[in-house]
C-alpha atoms as a PDB file:
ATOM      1  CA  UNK A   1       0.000   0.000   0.000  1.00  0.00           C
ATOM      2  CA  UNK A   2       1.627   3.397  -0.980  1.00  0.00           C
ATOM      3  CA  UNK A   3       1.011   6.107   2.048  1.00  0.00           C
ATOM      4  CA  UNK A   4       1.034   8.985  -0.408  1.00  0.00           C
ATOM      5  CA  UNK A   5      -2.292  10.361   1.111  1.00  0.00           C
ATOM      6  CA  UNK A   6       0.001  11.482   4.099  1.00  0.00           C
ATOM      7  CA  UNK A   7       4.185  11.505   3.279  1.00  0.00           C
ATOM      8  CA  UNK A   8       4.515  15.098   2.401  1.00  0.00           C
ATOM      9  CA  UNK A   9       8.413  14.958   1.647  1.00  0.00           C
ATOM     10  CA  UNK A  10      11.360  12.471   1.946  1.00  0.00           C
ATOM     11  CA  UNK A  11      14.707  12.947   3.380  1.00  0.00           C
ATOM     12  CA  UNK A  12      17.465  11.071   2.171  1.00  0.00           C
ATOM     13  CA  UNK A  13      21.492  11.043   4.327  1.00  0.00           C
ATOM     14  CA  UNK A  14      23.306   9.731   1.429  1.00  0.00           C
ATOM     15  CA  UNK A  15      26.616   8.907   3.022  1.00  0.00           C
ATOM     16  CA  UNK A  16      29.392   7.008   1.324  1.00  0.00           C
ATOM     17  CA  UNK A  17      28.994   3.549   2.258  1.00  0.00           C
ATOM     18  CA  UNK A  18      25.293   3.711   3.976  1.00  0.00           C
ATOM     19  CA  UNK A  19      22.155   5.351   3.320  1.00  0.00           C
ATOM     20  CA  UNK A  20      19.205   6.442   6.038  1.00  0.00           C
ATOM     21  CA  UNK A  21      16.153   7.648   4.961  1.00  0.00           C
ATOM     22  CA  UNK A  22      12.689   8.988   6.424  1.00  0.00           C
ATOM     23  CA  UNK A  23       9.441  10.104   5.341  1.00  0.00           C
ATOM     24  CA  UNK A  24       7.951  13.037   6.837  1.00  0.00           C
ATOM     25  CA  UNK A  25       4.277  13.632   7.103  1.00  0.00           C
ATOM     26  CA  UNK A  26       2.511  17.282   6.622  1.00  0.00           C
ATOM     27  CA  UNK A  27       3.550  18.236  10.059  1.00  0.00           C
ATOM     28  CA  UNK A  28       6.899  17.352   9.852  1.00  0.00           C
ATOM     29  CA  UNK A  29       6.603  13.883  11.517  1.00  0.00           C
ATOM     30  CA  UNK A  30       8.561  10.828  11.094  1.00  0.00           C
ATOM     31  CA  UNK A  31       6.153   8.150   9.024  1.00  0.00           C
ATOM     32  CA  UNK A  32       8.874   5.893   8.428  1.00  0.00           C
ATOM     33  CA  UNK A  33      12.354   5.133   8.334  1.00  0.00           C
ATOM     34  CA  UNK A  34      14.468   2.834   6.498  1.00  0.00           C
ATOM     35  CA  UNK A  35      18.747   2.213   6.144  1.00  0.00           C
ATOM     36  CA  UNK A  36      20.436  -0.059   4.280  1.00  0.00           C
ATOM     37  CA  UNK A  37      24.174   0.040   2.257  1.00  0.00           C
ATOM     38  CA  UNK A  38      23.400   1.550  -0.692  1.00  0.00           C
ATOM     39  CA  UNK A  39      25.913   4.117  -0.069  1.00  0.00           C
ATOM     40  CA  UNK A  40      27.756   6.426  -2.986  1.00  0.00           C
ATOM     41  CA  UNK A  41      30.171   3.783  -3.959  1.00  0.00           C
ATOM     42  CA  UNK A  42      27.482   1.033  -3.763  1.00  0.00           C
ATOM     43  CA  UNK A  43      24.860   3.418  -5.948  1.00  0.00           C
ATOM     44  CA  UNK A  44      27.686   4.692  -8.307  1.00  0.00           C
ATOM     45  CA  UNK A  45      26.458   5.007 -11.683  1.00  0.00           C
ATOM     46  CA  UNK A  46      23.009   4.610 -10.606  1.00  0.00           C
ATOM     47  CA  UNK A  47      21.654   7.044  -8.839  1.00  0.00           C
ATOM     48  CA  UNK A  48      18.579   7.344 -10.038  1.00  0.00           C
ATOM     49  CA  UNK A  49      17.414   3.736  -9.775  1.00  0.00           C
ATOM     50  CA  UNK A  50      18.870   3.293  -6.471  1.00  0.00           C
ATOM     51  CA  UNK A  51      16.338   5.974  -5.618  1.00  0.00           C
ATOM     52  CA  UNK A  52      13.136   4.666  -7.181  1.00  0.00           C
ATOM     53  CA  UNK A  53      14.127   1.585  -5.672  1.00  0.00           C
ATOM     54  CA  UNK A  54      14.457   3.373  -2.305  1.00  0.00           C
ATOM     55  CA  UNK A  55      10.980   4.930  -2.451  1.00  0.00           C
ATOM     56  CA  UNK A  56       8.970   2.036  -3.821  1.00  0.00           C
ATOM     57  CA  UNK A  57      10.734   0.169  -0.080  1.00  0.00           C
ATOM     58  CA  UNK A  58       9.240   2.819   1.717  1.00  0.00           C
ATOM     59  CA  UNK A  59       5.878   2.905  -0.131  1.00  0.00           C
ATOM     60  CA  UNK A  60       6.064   6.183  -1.513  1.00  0.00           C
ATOM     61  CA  UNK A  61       5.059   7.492  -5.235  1.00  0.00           C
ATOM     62  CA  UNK A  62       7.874   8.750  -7.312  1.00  0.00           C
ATOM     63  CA  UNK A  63       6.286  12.472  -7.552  1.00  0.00           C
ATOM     64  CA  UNK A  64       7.111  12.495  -3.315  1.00  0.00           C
ATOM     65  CA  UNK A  65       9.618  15.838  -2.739  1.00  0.00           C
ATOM     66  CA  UNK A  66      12.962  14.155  -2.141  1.00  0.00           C
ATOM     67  CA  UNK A  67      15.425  16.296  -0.585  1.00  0.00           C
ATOM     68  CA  UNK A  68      19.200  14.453  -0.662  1.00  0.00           C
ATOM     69  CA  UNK A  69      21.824  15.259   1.995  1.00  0.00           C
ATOM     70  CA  UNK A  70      25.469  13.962   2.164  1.00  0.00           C
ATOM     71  CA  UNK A  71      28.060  12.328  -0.357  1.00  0.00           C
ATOM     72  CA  UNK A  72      25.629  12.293  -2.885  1.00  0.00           C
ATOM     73  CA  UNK A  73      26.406  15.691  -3.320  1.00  0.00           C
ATOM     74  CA  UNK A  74      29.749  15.123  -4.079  1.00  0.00           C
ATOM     75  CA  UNK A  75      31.644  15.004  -7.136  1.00  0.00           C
ATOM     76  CA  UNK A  76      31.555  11.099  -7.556  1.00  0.00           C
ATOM     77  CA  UNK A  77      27.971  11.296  -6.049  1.00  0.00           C
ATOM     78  CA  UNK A  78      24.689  11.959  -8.607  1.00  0.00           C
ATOM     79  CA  UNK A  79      25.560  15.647  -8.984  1.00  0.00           C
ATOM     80  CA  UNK A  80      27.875  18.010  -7.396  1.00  0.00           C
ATOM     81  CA  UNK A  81      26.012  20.587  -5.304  1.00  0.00           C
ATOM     82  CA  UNK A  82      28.921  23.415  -5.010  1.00  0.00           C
ATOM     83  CA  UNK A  83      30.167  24.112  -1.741  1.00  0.00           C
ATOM     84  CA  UNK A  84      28.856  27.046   0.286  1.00  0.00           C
ATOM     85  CA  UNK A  85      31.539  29.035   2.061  1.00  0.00           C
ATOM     86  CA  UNK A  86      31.364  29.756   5.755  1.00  0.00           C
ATOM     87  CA  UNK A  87      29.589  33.279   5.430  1.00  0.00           C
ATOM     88  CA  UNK A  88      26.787  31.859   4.584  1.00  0.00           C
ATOM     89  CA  UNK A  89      23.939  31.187   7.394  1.00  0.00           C
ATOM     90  CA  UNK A  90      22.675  27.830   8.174  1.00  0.00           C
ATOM     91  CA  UNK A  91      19.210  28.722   7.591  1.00  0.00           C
ATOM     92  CA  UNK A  92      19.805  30.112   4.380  1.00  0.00           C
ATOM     93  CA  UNK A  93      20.877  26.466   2.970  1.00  0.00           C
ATOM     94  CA  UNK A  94      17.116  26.427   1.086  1.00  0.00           C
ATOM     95  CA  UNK A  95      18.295  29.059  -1.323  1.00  0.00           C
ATOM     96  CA  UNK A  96      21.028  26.971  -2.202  1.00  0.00           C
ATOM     97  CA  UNK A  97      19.821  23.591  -3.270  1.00  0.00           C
ATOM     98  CA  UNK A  98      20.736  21.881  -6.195  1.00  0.00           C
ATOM     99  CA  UNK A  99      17.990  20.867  -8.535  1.00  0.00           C
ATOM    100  CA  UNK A 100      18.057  17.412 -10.197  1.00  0.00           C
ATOM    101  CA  UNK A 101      14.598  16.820 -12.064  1.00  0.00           C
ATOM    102  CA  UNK A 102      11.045  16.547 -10.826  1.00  0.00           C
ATOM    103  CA  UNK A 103      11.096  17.525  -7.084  1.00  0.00           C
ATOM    104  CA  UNK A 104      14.525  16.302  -6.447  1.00  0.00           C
ATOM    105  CA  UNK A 105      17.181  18.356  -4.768  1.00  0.00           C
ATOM    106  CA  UNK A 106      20.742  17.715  -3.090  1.00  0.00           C
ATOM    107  CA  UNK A 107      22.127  19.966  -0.235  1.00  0.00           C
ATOM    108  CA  UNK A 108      24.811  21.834  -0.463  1.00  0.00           C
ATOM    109  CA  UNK A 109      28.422  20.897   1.892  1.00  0.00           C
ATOM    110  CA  UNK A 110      30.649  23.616   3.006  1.00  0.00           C
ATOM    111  CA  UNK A 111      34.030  24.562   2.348  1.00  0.00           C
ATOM    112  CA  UNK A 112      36.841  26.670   4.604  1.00  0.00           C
ATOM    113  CA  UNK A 113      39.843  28.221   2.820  1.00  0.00           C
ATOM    114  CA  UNK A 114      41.153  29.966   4.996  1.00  0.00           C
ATOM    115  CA  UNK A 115      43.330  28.087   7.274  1.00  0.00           C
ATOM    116  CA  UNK A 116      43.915  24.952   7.081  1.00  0.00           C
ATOM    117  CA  UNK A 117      41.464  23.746   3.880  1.00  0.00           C
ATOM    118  CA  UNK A 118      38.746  21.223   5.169  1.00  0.00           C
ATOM    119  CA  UNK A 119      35.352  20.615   3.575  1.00  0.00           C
ATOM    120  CA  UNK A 120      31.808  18.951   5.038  1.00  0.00           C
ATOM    121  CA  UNK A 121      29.040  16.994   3.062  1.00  0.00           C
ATOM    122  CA  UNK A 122      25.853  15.684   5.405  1.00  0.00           C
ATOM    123  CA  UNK A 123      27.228  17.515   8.431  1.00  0.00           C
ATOM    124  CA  UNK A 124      26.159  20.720   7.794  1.00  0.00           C
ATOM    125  CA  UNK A 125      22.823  19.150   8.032  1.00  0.00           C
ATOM    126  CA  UNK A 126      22.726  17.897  11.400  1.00  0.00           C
ATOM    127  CA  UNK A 127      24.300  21.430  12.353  1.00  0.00           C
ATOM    128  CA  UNK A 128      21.004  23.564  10.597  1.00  0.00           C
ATOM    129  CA  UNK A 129      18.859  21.151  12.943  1.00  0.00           C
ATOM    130  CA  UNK A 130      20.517  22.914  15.831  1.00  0.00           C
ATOM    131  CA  UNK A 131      20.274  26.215  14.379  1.00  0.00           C
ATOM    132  CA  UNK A 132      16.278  25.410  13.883  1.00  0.00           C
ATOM    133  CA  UNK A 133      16.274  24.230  17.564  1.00  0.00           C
ATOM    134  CA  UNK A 134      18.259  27.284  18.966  1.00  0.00           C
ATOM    135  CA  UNK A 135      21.880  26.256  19.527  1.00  0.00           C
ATOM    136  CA  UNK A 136      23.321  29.184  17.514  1.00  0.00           C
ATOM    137  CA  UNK A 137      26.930  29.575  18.677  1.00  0.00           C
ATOM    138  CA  UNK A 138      29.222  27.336  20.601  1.00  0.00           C
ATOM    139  CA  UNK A 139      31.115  24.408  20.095  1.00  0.00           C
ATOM    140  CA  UNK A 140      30.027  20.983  18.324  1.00  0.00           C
ATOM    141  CA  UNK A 141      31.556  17.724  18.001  1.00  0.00           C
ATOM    142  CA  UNK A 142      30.084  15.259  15.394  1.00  0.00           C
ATOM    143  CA  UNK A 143      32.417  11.717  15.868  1.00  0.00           C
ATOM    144  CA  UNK A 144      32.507   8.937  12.896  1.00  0.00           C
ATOM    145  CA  UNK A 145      35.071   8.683  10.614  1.00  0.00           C
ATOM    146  CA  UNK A 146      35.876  11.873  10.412  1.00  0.00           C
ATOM    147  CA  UNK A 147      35.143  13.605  13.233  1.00  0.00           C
ATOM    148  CA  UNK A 148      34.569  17.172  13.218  1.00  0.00           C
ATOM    149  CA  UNK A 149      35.048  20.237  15.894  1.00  0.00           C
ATOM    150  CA  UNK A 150      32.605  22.930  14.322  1.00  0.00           C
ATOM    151  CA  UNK A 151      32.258  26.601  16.467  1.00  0.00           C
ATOM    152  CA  UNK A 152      28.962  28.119  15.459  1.00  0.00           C
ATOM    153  CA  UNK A 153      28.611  31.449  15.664  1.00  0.00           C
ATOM    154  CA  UNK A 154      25.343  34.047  15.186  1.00  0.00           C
ATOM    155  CA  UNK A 155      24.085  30.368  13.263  1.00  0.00           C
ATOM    156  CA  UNK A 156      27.027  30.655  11.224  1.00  0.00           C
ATOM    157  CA  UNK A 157      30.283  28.076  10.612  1.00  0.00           C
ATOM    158  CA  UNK A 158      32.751  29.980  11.711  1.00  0.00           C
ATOM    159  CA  UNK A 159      35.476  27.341  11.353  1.00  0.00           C
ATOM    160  CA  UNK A 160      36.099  23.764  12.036  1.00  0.00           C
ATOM    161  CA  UNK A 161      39.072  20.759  11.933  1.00  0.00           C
ATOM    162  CA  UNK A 162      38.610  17.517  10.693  1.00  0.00           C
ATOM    163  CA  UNK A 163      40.469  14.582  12.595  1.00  0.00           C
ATOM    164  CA  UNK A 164      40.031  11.117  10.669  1.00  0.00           C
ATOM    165  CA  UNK A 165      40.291   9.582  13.549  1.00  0.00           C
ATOM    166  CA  UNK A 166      37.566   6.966  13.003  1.00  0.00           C
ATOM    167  CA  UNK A 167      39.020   6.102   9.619  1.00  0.00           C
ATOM    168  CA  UNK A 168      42.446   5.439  11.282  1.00  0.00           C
ATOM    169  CA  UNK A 169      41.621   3.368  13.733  1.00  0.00           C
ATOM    170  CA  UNK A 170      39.656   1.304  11.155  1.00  0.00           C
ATOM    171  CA  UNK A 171      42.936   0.938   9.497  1.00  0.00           C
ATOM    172  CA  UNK A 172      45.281  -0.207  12.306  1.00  0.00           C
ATOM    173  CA  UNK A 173      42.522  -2.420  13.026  1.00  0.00           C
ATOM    174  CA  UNK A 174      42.851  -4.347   9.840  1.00  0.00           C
ATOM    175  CA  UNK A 175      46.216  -3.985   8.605  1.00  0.00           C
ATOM    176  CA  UNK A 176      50.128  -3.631   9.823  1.00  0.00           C
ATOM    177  CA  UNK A 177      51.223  -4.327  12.758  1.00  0.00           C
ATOM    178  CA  UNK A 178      49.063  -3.163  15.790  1.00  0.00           C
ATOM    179  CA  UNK A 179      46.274  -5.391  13.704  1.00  0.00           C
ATOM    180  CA  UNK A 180      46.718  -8.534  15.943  1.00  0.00           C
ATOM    181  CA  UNK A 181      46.129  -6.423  19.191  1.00  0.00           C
ATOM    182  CA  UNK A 182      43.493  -4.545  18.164  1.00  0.00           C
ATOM    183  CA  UNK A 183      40.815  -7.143  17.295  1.00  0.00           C
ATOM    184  CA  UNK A 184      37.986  -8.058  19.504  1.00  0.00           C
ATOM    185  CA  UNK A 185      38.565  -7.328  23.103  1.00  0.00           C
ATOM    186  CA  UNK A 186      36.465  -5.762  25.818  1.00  0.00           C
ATOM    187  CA  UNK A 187      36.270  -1.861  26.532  1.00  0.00           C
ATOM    188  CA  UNK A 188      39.020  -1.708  29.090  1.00  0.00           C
ATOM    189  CA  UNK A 189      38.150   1.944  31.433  1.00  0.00           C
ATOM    190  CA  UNK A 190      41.347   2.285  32.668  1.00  0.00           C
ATOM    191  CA  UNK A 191      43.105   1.519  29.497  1.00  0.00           C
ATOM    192  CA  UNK A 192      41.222   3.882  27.614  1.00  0.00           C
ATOM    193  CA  UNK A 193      42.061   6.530  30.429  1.00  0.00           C
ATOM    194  CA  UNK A 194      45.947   5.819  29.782  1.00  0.00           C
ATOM    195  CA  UNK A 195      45.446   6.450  26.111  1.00  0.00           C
ATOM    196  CA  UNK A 196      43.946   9.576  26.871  1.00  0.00           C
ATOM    197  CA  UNK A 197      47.140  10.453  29.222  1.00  0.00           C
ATOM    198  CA  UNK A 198      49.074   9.344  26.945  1.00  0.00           C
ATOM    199  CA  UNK A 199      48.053  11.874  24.061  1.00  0.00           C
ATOM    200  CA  UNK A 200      48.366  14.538  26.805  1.00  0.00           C
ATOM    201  CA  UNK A 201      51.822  14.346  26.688  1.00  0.00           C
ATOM    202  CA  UNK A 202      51.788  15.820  23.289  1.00  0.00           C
ATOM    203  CA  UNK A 203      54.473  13.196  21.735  1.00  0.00           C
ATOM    204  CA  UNK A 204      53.878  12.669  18.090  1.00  0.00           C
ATOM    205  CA  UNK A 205      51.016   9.947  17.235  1.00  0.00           C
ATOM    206  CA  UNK A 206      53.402   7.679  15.234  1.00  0.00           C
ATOM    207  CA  UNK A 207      55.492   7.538  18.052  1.00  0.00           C
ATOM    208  CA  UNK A 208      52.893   6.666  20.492  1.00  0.00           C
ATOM    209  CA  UNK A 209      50.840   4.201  18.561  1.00  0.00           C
ATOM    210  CA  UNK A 210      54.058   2.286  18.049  1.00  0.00           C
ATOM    211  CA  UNK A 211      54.418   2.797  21.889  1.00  0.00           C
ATOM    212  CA  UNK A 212      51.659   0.666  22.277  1.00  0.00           C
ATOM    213  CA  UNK A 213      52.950  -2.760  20.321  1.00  0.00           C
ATOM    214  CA  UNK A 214      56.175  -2.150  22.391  1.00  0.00           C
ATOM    215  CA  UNK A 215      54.216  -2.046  25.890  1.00  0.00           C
ATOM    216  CA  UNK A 216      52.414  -5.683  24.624  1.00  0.00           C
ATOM    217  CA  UNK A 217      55.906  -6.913  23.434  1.00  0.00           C
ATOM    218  CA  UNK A 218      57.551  -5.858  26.147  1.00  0.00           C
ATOM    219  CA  UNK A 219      55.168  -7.019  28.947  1.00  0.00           C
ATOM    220  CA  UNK A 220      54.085  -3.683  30.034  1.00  0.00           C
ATOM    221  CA  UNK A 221      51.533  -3.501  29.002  1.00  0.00           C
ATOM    222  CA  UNK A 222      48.193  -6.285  29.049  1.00  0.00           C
ATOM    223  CA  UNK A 223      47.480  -7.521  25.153  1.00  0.00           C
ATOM    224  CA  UNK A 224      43.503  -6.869  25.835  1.00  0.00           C
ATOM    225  CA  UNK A 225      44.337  -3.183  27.281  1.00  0.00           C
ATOM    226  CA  UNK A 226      45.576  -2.464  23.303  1.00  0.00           C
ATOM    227  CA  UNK A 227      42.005  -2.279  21.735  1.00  0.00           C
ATOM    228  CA  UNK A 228      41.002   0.775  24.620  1.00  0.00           C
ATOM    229  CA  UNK A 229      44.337   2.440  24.678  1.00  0.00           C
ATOM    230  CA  UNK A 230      44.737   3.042  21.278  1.00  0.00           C
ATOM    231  CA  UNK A 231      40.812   4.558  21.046  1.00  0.00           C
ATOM    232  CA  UNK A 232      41.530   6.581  24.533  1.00  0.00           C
ATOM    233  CA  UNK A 233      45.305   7.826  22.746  1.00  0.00           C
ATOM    234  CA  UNK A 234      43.407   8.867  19.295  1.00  0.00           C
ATOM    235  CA  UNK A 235      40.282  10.276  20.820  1.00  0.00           C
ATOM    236  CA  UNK A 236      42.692  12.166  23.221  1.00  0.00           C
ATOM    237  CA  UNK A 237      44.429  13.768  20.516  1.00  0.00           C
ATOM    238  CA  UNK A 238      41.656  15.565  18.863  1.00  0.00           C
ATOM    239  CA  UNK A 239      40.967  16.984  22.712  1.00  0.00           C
ATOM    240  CA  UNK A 240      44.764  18.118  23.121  1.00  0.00           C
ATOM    241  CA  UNK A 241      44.768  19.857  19.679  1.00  0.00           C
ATOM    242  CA  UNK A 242      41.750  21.968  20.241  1.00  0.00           C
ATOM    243  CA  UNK A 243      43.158  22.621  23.503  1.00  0.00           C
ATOM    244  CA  UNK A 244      46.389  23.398  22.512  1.00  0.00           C
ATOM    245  CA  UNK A 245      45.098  26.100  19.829  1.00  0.00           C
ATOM    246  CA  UNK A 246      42.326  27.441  22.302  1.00  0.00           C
ATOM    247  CA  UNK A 247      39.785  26.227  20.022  1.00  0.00           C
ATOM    248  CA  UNK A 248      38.083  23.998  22.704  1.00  0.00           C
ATOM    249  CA  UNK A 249      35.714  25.667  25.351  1.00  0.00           C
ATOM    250  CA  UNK A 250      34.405  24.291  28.731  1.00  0.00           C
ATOM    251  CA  UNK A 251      31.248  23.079  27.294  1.00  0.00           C
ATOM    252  CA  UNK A 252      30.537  20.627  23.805  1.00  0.00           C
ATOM    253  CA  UNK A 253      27.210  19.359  22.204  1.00  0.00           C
ATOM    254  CA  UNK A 254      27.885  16.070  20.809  1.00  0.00           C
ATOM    255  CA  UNK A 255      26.048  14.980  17.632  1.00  0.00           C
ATOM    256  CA  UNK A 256      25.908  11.332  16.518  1.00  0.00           C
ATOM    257  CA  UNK A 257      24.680   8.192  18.082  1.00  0.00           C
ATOM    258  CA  UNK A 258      24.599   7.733  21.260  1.00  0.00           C
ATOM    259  CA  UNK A 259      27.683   4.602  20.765  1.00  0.00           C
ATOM    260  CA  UNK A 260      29.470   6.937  18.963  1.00  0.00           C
ATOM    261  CA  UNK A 261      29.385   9.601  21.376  1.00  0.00           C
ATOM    262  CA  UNK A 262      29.812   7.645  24.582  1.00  0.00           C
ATOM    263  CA  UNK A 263      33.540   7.378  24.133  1.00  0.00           C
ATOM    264  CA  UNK A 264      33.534  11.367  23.567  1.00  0.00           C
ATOM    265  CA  UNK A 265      31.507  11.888  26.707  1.00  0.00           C
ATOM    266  CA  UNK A 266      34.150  10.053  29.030  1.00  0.00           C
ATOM    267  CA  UNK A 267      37.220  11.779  26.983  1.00  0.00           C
ATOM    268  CA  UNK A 268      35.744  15.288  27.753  1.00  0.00           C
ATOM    269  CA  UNK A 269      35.008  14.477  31.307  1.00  0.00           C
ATOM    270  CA  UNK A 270      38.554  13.105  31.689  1.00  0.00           C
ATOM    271  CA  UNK A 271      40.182  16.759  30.064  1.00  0.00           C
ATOM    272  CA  UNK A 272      36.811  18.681  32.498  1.00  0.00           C
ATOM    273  CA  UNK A 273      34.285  19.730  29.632  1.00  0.00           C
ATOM    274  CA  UNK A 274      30.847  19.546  29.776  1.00  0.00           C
ATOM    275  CA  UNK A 275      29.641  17.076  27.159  1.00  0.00           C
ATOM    276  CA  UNK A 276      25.738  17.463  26.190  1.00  0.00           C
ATOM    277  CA  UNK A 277      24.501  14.809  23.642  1.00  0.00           C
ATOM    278  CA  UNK A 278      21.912  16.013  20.711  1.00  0.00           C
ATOM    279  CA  UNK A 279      19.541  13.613  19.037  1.00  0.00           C
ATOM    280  CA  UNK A 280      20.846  13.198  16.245  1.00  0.00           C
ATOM    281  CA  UNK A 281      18.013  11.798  14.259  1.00  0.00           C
ATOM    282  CA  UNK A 282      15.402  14.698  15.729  1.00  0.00           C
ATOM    283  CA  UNK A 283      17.756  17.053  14.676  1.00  0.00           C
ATOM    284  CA  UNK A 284      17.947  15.500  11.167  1.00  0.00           C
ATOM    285  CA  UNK A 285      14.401  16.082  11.139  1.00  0.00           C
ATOM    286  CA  UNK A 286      14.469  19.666  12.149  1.00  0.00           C
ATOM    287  CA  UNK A 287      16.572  20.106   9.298  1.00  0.00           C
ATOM    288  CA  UNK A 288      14.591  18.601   6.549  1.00  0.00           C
ATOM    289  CA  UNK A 289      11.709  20.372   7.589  1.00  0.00           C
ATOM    290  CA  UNK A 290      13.560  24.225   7.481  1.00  0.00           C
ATOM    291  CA  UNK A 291      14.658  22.933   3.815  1.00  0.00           C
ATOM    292  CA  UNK A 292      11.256  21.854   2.261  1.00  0.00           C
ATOM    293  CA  UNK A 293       9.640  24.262   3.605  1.00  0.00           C
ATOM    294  CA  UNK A 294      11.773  27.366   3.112  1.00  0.00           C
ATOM    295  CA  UNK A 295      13.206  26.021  -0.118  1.00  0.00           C
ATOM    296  CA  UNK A 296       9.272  25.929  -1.282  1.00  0.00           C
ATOM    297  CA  UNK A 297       8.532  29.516  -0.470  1.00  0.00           C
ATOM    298  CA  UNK A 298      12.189  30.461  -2.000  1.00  0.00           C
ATOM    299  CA  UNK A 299      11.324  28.413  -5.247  1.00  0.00           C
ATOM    300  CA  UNK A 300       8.175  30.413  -5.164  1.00  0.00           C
END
């Protein structure tokens, strides 16, 4: 049965590897959800199709509003939606979406040059949510792959760093030679608190990490402490470095799920921040609403 009587629009977070989607109802409600793995790489070269197929799962007709957020955005993604730079407000993200065909649209990422270059795609998303919801300026983590530290200010991106921290500790986990040690193993507390110590002493990362095979080999240190450590030591880093360039205030808002940000929360406790966690899928909501219904009235 297709719900069209009551899914007003459809939201699509089109990451790289995974996909989430939801319909919203005339009042901005959630109707229904759905994820599955049809990420960029997976829908490369099919775009299109992969979203057709995507809307018949979720019993919606084709002529539905879709409004596309993330990688699919980018330039191996369905169309490149240009980046926006800094200056421009959150909430004015609805005059800048990019229009496929029908009533199909991709959000725009953002892009800093000054600095140290860095670029977003599907964050600045979840940031507009907070903007909707009031947080206008202070400091906001999002963890994943790449984790970002965004300061909002006046609902603006003033600036942000990028720490692939996620992605890194993916790829000790599968290859070279802190592989062994890092699979499986419980969360160790007090390990992860000496990885955090650890980064506090401001050493260069290669030379810790390899710190940590020689503490195994060397019977210092317990083989099932590796796994924590090494999360506590990268995690820790991104906190010094803020720190250490006054980036960081007292007080965070942490946006991702809530496994994702759990590790975050006991890392800013450990360096004394205040660590509040967002919803991130509420928030995601918030968002798609501001876009479909501002971009309407700027269409019109």
């Amino acid at each position: 049965m297709v719900i069209e009587m009551t899914a007003r629009f459809v939201g699509v977070d089109w990451g790289t590897s995974n996909r989430r989607a939801y319909v919203y109802g005339a009042g901005g409600e959630v109707l229904r959800q759905a994820e599955d793995g049809q990420g960029m790489l997976a829908s490369r070269g099919r775009f299109a199709a992969a979203l057709d197929e995507l809307l018949q799962q979720l019993e919606v007709s084709a002529e539905t509003p879709v409004l596309m957020s993330g990688m699919v955005g980018s330039a191996q993604g369905w169309r490149e939606a240009p980046y926006l730079d800094p200056q421009v407000p959150l909430l004015d993200m609805p005059q800048h979406l990019v229009h496929l065909d029908g009533a199909r649209f991709i959000v725009p990422g953002y892009r800093q040059r000054e600095g140290l270059a860095d670029v977003m795609r599907g964050e600045e998303t979840q940031l507009l949510g907070l903007v909707v919801n009031g947080l206008r300026d202070g400091w906001v983590v999002l963890p994943g792959t790449h984790c970002k530290w965004v300061y909002l200010k006046n609902g603006c991106i003033q600036r942000w760093s990028t720490y692939m921290t996620g992605e890194m500790f993916a790829m000790l986990s599968r290859d070279g030679t802190l592989a062994p040690l890092l699979e499986g193993g419980a969360d160790v507390a007090e390990a992860f608190e000496a990885g955090l110590a650890l980064a506090r002493r401001g050493l260069p990362l290669t030379n810790t990490l390899f710190s940590v095979r020689a503490g195994v080999v060397g019977g210092t240190l317990p083989a099932a402490h590796a796994r924590s450590l090494v999360s506590g030591l990268l995690i820790g880093s991104e906190f010094v470095a803020m720190a250490a360039s006054r980036h960081a205030g007292d007080e965070i808002t942490l946006l991702a799920s809530l496994s994702l940000c759990a590790p975050y929360q006991r890392a800013a406790r450990s360096f004394g921040i205040t660590a509040k966690v967002a919803d991130s899928h509420a928030l995601y909501a918030s968002a798609m609403r501001h876009l479909y219904q501002e971009g309407k009235n700027h269409a019109a």
